[in-house]
Protein backbone atom coordinates (compact mmCIF):
# COMPACT_ATOMS: atom_id res chain seq x y z
CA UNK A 1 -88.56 26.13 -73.47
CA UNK A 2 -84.92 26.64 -72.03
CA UNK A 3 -82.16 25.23 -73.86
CA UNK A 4 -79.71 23.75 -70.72
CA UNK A 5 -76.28 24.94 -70.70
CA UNK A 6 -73.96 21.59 -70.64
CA UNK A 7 -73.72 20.26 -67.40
CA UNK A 8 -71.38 17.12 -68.15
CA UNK A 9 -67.62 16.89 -69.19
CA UNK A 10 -67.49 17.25 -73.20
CA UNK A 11 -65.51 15.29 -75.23
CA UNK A 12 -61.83 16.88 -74.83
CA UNK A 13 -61.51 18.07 -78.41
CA UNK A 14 -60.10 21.53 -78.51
CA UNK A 15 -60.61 24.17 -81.39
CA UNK A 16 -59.39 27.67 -82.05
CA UNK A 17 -62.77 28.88 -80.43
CA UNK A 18 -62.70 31.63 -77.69
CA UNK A 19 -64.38 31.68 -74.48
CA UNK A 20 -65.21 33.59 -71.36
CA UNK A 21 -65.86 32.02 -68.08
CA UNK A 22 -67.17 33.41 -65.56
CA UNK A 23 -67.30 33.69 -61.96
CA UNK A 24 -70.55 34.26 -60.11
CA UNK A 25 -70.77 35.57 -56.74
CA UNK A 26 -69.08 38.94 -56.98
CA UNK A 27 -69.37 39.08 -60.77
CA UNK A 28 -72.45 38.62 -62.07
CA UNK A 29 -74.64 39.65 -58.66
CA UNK A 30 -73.76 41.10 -55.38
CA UNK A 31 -74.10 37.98 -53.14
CA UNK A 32 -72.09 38.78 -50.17
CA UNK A 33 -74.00 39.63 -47.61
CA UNK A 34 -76.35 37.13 -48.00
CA UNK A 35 -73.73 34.76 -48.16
CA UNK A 36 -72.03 36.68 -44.69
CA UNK A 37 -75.45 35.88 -42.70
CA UNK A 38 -76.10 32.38 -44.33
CA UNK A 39 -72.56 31.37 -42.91
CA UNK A 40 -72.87 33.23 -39.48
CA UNK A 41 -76.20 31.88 -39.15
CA UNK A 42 -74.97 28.51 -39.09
CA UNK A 43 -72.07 29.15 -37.32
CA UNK A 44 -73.81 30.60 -34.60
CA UNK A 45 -76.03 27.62 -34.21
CA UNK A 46 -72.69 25.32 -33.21
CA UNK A 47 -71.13 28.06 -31.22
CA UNK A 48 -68.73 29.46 -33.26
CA UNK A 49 -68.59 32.90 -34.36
CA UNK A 50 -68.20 34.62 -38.15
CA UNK A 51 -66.29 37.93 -38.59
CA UNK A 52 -66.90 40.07 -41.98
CA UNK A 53 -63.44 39.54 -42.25
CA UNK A 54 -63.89 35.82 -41.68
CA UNK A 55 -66.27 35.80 -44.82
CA UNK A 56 -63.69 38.15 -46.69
CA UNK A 57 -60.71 35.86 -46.25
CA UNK A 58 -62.90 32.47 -47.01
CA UNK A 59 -64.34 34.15 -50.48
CA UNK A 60 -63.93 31.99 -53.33
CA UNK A 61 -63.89 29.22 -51.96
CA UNK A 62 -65.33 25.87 -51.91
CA UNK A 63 -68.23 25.35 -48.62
CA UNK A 64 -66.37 22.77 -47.71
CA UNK A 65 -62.95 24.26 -46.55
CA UNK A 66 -64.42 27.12 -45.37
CA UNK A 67 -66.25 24.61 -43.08
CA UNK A 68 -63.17 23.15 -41.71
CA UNK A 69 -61.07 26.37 -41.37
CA UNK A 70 -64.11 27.87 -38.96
CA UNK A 71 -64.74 24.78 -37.02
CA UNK A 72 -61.70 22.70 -37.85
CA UNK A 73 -60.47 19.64 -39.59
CA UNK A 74 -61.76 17.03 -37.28
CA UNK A 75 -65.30 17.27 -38.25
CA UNK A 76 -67.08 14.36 -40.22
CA UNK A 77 -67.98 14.66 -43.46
CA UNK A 78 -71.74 13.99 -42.80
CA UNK A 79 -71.76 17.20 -40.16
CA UNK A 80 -69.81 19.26 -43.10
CA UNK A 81 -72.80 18.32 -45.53
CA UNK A 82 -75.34 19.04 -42.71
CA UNK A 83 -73.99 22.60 -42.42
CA UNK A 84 -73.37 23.62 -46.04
CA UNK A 85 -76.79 22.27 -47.14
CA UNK A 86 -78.53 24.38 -44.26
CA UNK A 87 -76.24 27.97 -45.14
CA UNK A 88 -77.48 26.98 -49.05
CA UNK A 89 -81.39 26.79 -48.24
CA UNK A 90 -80.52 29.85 -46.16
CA UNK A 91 -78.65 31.86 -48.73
CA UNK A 92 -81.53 30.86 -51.11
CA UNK A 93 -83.95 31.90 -49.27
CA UNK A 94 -82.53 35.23 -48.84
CA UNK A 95 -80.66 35.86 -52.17
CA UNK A 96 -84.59 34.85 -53.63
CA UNK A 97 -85.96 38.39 -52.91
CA UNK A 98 -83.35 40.19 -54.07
CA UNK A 99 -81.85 39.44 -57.53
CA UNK A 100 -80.44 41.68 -59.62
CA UNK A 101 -77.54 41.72 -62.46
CA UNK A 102 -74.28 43.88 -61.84
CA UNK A 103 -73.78 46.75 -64.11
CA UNK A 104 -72.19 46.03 -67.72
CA UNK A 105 -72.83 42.08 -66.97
CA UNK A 106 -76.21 41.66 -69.22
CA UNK A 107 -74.33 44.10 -71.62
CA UNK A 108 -71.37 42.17 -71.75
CA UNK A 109 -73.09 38.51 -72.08
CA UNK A 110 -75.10 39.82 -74.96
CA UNK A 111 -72.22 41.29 -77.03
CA UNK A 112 -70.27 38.15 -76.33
CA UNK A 113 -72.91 35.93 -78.00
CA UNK A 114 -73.03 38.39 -80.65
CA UNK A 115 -69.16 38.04 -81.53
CA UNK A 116 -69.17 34.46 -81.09
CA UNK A 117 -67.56 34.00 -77.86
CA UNK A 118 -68.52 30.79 -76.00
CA UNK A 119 -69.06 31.49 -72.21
CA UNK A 120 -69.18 29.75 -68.87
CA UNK A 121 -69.87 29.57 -65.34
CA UNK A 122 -67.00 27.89 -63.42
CA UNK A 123 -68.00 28.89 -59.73
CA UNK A 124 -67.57 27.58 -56.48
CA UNK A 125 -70.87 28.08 -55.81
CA UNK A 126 -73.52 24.72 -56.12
CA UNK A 127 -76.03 23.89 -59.14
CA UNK A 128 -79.08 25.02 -57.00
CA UNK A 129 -77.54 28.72 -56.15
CA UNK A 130 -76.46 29.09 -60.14
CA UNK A 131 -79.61 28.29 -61.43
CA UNK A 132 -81.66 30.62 -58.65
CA UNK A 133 -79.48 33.55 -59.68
CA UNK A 134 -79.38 32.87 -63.76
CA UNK A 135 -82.82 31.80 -64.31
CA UNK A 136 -84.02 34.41 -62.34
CA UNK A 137 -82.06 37.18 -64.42
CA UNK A 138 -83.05 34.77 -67.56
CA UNK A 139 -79.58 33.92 -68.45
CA UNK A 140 -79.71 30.78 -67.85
CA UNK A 141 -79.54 29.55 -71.20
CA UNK A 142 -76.92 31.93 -72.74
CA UNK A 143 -74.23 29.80 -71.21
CA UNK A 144 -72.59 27.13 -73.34
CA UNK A 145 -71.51 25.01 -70.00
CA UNK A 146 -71.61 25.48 -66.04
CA UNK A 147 -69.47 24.34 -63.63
CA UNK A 148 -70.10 24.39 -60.23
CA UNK A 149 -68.17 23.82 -56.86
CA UNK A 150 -69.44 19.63 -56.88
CA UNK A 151 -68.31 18.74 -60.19
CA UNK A 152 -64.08 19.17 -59.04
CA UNK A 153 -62.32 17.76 -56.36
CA UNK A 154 -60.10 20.83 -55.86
CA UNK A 155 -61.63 24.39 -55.27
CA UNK A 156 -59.68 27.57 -56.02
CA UNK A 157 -57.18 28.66 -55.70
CA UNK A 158 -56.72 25.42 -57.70
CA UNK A 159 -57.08 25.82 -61.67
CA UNK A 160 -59.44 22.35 -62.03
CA UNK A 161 -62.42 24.61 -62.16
CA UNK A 162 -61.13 26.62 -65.35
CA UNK A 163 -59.73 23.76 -67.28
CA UNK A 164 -62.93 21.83 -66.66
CA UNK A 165 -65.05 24.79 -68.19
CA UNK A 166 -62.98 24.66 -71.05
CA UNK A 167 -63.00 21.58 -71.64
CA UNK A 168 -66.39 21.33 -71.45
CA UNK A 169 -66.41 24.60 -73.91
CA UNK A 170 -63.79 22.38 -76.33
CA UNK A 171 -61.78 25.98 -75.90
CA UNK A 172 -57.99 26.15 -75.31
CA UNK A 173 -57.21 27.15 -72.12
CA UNK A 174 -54.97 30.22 -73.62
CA UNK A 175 -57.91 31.52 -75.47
CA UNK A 176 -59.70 31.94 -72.89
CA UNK A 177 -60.34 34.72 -70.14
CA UNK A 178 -61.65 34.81 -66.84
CA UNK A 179 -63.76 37.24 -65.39
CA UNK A 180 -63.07 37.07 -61.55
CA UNK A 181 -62.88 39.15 -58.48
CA UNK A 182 -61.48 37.10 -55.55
CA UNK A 183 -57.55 36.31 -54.78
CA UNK A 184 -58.18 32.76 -55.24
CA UNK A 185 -59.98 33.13 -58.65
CA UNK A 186 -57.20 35.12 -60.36
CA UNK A 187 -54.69 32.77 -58.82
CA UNK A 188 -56.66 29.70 -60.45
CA UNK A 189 -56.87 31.59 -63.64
CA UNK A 190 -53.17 32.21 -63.95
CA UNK A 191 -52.49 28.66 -62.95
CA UNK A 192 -54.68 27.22 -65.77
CA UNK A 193 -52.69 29.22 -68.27
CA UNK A 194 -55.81 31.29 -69.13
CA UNK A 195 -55.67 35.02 -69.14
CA UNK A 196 -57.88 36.83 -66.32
CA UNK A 197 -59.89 40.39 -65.91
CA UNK A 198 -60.26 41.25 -62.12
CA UNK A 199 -63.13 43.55 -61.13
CA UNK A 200 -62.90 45.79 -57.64
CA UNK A 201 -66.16 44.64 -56.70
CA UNK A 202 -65.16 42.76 -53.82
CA UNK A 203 -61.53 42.95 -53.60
CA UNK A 204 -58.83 46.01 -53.19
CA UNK A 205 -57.07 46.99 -56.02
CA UNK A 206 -53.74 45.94 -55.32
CA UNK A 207 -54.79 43.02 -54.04
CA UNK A 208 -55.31 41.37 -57.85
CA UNK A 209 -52.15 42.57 -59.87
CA UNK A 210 -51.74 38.63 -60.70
CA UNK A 211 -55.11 39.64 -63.19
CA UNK A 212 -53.42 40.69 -66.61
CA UNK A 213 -56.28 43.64 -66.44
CA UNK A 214 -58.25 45.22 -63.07
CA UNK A 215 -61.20 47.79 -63.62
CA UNK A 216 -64.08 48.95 -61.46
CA UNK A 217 -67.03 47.57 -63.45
CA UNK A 218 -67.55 45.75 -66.76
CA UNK A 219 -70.00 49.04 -68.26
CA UNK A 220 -66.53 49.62 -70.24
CA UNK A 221 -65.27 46.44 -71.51
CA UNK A 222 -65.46 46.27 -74.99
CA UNK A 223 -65.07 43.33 -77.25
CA UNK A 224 -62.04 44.99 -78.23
CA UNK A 225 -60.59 44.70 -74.73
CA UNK A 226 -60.68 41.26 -75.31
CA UNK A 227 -59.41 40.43 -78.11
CA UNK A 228 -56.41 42.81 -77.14
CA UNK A 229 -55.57 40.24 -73.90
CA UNK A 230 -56.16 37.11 -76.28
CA UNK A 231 -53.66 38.70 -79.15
CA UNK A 232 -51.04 39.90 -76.58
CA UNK A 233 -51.26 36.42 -74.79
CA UNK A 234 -50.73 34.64 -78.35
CA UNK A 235 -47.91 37.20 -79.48
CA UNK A 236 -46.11 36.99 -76.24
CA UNK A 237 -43.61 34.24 -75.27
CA UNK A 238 -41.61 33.29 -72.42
CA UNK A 239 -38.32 33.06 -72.64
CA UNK A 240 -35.26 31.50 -70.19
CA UNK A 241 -31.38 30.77 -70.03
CA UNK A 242 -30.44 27.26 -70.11
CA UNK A 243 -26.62 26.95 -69.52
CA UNK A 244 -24.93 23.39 -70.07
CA UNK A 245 -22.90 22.65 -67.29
CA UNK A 246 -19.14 21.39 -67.25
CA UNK A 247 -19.89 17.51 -65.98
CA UNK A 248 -22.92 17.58 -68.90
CA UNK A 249 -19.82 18.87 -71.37
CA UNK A 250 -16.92 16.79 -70.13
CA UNK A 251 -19.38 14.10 -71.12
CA UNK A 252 -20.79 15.17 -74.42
CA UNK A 253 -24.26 15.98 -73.27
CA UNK A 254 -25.05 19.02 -74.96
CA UNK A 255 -26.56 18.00 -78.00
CA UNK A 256 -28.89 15.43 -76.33
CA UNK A 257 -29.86 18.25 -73.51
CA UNK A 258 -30.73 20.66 -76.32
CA UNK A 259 -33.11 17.94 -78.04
CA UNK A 260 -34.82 17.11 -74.90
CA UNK A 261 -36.08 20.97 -74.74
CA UNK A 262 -36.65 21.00 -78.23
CA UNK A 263 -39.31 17.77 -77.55
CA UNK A 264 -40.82 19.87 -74.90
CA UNK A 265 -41.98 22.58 -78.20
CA UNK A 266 -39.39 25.04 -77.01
CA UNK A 267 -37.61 26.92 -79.87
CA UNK A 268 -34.02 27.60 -79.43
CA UNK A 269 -33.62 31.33 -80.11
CA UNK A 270 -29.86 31.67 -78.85
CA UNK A 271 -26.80 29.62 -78.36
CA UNK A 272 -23.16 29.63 -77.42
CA UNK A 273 -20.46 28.04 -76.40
CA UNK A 274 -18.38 30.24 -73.82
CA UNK A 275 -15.72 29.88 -70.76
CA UNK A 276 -16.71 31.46 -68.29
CA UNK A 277 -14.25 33.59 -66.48
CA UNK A 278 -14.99 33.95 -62.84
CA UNK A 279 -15.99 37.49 -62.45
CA UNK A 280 -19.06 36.55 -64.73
CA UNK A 281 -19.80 33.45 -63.06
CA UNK A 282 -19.59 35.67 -59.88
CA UNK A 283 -22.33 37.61 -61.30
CA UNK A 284 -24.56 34.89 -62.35
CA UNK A 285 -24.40 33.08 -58.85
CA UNK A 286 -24.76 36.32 -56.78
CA UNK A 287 -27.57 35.78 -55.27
CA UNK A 288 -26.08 33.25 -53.57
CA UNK A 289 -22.54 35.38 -52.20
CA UNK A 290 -23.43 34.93 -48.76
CA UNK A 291 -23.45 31.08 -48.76
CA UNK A 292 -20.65 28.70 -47.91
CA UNK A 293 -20.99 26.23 -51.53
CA UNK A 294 -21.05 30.66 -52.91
CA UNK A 295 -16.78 29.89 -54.23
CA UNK A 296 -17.66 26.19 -55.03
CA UNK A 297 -20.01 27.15 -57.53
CA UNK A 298 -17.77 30.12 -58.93
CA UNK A 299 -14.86 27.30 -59.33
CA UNK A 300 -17.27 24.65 -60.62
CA UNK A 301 -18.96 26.85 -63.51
CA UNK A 302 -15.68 28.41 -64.49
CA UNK A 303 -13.54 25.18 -65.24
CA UNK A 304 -14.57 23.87 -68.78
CA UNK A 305 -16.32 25.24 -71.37
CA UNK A 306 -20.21 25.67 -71.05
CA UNK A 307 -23.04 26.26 -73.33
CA UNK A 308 -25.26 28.73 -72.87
CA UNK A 309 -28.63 28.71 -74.45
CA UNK A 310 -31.93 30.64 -74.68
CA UNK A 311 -34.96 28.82 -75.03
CA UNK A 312 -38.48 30.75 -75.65
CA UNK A 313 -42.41 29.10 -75.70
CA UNK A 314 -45.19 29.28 -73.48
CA UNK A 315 -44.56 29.08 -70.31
CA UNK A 316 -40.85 28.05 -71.13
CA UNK A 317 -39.85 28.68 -67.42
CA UNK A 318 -42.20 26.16 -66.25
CA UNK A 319 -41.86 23.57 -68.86
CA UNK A 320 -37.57 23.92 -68.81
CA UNK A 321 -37.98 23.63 -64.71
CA UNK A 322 -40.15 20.43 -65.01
CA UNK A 323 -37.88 19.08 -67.37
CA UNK A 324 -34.61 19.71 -66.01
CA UNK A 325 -36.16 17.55 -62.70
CA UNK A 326 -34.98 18.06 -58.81
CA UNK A 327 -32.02 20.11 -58.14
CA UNK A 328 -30.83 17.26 -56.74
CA UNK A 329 -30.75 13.83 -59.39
CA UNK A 330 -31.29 12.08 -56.55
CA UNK A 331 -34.62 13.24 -55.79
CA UNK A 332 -35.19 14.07 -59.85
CA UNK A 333 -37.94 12.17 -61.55
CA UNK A 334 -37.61 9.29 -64.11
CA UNK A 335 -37.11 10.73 -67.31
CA UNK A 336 -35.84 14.42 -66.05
CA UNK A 337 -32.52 15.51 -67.35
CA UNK A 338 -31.06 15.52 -64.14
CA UNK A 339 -32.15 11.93 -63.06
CA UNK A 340 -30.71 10.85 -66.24
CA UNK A 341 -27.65 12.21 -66.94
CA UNK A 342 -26.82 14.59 -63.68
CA UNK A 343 -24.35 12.98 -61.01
CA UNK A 344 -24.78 14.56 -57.36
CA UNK A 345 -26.59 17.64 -56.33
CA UNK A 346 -23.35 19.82 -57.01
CA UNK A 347 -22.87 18.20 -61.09
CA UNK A 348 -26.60 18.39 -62.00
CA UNK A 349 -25.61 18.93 -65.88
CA UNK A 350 -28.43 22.05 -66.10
CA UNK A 351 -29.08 25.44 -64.81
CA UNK A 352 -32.52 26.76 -65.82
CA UNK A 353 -33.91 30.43 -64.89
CA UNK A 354 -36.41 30.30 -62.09
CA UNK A 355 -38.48 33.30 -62.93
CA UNK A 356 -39.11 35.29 -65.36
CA UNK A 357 -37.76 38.36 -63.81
CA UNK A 358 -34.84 35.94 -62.98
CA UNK A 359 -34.34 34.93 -66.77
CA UNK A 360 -34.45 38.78 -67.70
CA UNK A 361 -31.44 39.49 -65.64
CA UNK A 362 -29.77 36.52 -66.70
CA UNK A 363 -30.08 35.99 -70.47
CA UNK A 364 -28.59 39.54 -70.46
CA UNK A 365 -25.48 38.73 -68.46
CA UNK A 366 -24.73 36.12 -71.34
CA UNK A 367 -26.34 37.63 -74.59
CA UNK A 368 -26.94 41.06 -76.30
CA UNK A 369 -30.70 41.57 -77.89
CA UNK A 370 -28.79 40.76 -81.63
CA UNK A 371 -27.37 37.37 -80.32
CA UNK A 372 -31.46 36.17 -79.60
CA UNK A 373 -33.73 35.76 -83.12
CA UNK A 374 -37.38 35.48 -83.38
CA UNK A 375 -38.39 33.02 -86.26
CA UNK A 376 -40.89 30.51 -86.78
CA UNK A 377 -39.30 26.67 -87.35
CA UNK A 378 -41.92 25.89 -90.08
CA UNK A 379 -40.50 28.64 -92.13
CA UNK A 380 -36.75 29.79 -90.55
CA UNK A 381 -37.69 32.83 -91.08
């Protein structure tokens, strides 16, 4: 008898386990053109018409907004259900007859169990399609968990999907990795801070540079391969420029600013306390030279004494951004450091890098490479 993969959310706990989740349609069988004439033979039967490149720019995601963006947001729910249930029964009926595994996937699943990877389905794709396709290739019960398209309220390009899977897997979402091949996938992927393997099968090339690693099939993916995108994921760490500004100094807010990040789990790797002469500050605010507030800034920055500050984690850029709160204090949230201690949209107390090409360019216009250490805080060393 056939184990069942787990089909409810687990319990939350997290371990230093590591996963693989995968897509289905696209990944583990070649699905699309019996998903093309499911969808155009419904379509066709309420007068609308469905373009291969129709199907191509709706892949990966959920039934139901690819429902409304054909025939539009007004329709009710009930007719939405009507349609998806009929292109289902459809796509069963022809997927049924013609079943088979994409190259390297049986491989793959095998060697994974073997090395004591957990895996998943997280597709947007419903219960009754996953089980056709994986109990018919008798996979079925390899899988640890399955998500399908139901059990979130957000499809992709939105990362509920992943972070369900691994939660269900009681995996951390950065030791895991995604095997996808839409747009929308390997955005979702990135967005649940999970690293992500793109195969061509259905999408161009260039089209999935967000993946950390795009091949042609999975014949050549090696355990190896893995572990090499879960090490350099653990190894590498973000890093941005925080500079203090002169209303946060004139009022002794540098030390508390500093121990905000710091409660976020950011290490403080550099630090300095600098005037800024106004060629620099010229420098650091060109990419806003065209603007009338450009001179403002320049004059603003320069007067007082600043600190300057580089901050490294994961995703620092993301976690200093949410924590520094709305450019504007006004519109900050509670408990942001610019709702608390910034005064007006032009004194906001905190500059953060935006990007982390941005934070490249900028740490370097206030630090050289031997003014930024690399220790661990446990140790200092």
């Amino acid at each position: 008898m056939e184990s069942n993969p787990q089909t409810s959310v687990g319990t939350g706990k997290t371990s230093s386990e590591k996963a693989v989740i995968w897509d289905m349609d696209g990944i583990i069988v070649d699905s699309a053109q019996h998903h093309l004439k499911g969808w155009q033979i419904v379509f066709q039967k309420r007068g609308a018409n469905y373009t291969e490149e129709d199907f191509w720019r709706n892949t990966g995601k959920r039934s139901d907004t690819i429902v409304k963006n054909i025939l539009g947001e007004k329709i009710s729910s009930d007719e939405i259900m009507d349609i998806i249930r009929e292109k289902d029964e459809t796509f069963r009926q022809l997927m049924g007859k013609d079943i088979k595994a994409l190259p390297g996937v049986l491989e793959l699943i095998t060697s994974l169990k073997e090395h004591g990877f957990k895996i998943a389905i997280a597709s947007s794709a419903p219960i009754e399609n996953i089980r056709l396709i994986t109990q018919s290739l008798k996979i079925y019960n390899r899988f640890d968990a399955i998500i399908s398209g139901w059990e979130v309220t957000k499809g992709k390009p939105n990362p509920q999907t992943f972070l369900l899977a691994a939660e269900k897997l009681g995996v951390e979402a950065k030791n895991c990795i995604v095997i996808e091949d839409a747009i929308s996938g390997v955005t979702a992927s990135k967005k649940a801070g999970m690293s992500c393997i793109a195969v061509t099968n259905t999408t161009p090339r260039e089209e999935l540079q967000e993946a950390d690693l795009v091949i042609n099939t999975l014949e050549k993916i090696t355990i190896d391969d893995l572990e090499n995108l879960l090490h350099q994921r653990s190894s590498y760490m973000e890093k941005s420029l925080v500079l203090i500004k002169p209303d946060a100094m004139q009022r002794g807010l540098a030390g508390t600013i500093i121990a905000h990040l710091e409660k976020q789990g950011l290490k403080l790797v550099a630090v300095k306390v600098l005037h800024l002469n106004k060629a620099l500050a010229r420098r650091h605010y060109a990419v806003h030279k065209d603007k009338p507030f450009f001179n403002g800034l320049v004059d603003y920055i320069s007067s007082v004494p600043i600190v300057a500050a580089v901050f490294e984690g994961e995703e620092a850029i993301a976690v200093i951004r949410k924590t520094m709160g709305a450019t504007d204090p006004a519109k900050a949230e509670a408990g942001t450091i610019r709702h608390d201690f910034g005064v007006d949209i032009e004194h906001n107390s905190v500059h953060g890098s935006d990007s982390i090409e941005t934070a490249e360019k900028e740490i370097k216009l206030f630090f050289t490479e031997d003014e930024i250490f690399g220790y661990h805080p446990e140790t200092g060393t």
